[in-house]
Protein backbone atom coordinates (compact mmCIF):
# COMPACT_ATOMS: atom_id res chain seq x y z
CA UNK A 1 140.58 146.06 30.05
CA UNK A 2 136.90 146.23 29.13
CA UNK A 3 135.85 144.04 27.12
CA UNK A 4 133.41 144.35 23.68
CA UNK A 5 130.53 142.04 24.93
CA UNK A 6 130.71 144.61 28.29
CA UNK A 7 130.11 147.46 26.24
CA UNK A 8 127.46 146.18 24.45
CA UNK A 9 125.67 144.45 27.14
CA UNK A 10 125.42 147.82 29.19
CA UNK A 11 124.25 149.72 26.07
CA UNK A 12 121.38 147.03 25.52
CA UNK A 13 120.36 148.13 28.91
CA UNK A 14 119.14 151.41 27.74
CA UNK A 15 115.49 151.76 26.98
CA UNK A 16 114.84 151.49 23.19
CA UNK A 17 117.65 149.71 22.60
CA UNK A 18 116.93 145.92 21.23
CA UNK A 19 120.37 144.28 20.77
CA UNK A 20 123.72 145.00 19.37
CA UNK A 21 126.80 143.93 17.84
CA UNK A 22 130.43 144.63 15.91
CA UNK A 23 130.98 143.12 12.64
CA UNK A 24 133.82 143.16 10.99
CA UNK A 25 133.21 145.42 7.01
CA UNK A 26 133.27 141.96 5.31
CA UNK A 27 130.58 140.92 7.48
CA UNK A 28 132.40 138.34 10.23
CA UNK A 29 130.77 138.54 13.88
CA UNK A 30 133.51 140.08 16.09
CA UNK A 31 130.90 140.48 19.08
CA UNK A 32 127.00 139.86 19.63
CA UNK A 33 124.72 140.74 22.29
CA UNK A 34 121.40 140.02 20.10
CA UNK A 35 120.09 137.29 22.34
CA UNK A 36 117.72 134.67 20.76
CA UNK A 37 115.84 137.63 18.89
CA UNK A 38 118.12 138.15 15.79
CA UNK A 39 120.68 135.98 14.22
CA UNK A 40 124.02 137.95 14.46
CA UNK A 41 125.52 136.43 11.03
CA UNK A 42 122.69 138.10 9.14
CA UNK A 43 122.97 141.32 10.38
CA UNK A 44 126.65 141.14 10.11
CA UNK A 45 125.88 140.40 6.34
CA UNK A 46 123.33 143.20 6.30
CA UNK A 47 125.58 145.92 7.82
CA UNK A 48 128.13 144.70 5.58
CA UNK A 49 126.50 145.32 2.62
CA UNK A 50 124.94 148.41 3.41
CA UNK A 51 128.35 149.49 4.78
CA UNK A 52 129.66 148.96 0.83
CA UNK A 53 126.76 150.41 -0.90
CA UNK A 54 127.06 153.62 1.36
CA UNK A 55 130.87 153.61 0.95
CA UNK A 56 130.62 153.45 -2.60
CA UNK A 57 127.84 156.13 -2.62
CA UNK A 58 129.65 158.26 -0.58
CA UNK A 59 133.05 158.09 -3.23
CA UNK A 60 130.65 159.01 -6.21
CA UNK A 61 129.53 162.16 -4.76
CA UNK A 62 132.90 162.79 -3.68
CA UNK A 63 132.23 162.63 0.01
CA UNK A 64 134.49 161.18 2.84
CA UNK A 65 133.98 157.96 4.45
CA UNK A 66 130.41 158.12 6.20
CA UNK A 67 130.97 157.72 10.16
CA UNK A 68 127.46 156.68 11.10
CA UNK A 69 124.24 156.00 9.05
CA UNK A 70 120.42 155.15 10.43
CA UNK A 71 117.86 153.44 8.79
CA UNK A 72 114.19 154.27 9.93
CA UNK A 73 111.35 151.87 9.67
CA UNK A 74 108.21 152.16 11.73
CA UNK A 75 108.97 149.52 14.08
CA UNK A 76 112.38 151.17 15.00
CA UNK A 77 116.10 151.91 13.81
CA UNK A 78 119.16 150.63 12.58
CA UNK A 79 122.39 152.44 13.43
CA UNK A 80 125.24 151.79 11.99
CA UNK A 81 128.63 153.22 12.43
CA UNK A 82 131.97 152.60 11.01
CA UNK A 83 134.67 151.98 13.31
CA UNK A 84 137.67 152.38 11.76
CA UNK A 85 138.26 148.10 10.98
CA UNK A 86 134.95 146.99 12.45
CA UNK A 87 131.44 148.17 11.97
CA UNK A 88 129.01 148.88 15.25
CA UNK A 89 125.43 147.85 14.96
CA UNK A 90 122.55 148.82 17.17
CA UNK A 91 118.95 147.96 16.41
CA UNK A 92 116.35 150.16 18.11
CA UNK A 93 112.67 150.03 18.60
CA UNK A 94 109.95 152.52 17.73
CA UNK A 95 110.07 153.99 21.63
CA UNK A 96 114.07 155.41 21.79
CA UNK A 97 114.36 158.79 22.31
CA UNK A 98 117.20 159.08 19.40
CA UNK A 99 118.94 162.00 20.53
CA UNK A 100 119.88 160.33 23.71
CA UNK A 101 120.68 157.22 22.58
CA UNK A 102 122.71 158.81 19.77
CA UNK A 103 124.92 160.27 22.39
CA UNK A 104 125.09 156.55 24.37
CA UNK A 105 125.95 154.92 20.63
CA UNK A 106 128.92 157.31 20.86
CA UNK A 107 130.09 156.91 23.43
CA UNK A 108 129.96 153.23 23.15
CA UNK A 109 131.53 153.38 19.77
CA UNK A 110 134.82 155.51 21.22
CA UNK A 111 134.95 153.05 24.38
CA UNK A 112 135.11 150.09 21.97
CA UNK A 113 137.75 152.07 19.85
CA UNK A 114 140.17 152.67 23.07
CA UNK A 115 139.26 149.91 25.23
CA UNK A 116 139.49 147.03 22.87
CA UNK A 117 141.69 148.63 20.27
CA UNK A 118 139.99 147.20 16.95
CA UNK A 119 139.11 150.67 15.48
């Protein structure tokens, strides 16, 4: 069986793409692959609480759950995208092509849901 760290580790080899991790919604480190760049419990605690304030925004406008949500700065991205009972976090610089790497996040996110059975 593949393993999280695997998944995440080949996705950080993709140009653009400056680290990654799962998080659990309440904000608990499942799996990192940040390296010495980013700490991995504040991110967790950042994906956690935008993962509540979206939630809650989506129930007031009477959407369904959100499945993925980007923030854009001009030094890169933030993709986030629920799992099911873990969050998936990918931080991006200014230079990924997006609608590749969207695909890649994807596809990442359904290997972690079948492979490692946490979503």
């Amino acid at each position: 069986m593949i393993s999280i760290k695997v998944i995440l580790e080949k996705l950080n080899r993709r140009a653009g793409v400056v680290g990654s991790l799962v998080c659990s919604h309440d904000g608990m480190v499942v799996e990192s692959a940040l390296g010495d760049r980013f700490d991995g419990e504040a991110l967790a605690a950042l994906a956690s609480s935008v993962d509540m304030a979206i939630g809650n925004g989506c129930k007031a406008i009477e959407f369904h759950r959100y499945t993925r949500y980007q923030i854009t700065s001009s030094s890169g991205n933030l993709i986030l995208t629920d799992l099911g009972k873990s969050l998936f976090v990918v931080i991006l610089d200014a230079s990924a092509d997006l609608p590749q790497i969207n695909v890649e996040i994807f596809q990442a996110s359904n290997e972690i849901k079948k492979h490692v059975n946490i979503g």
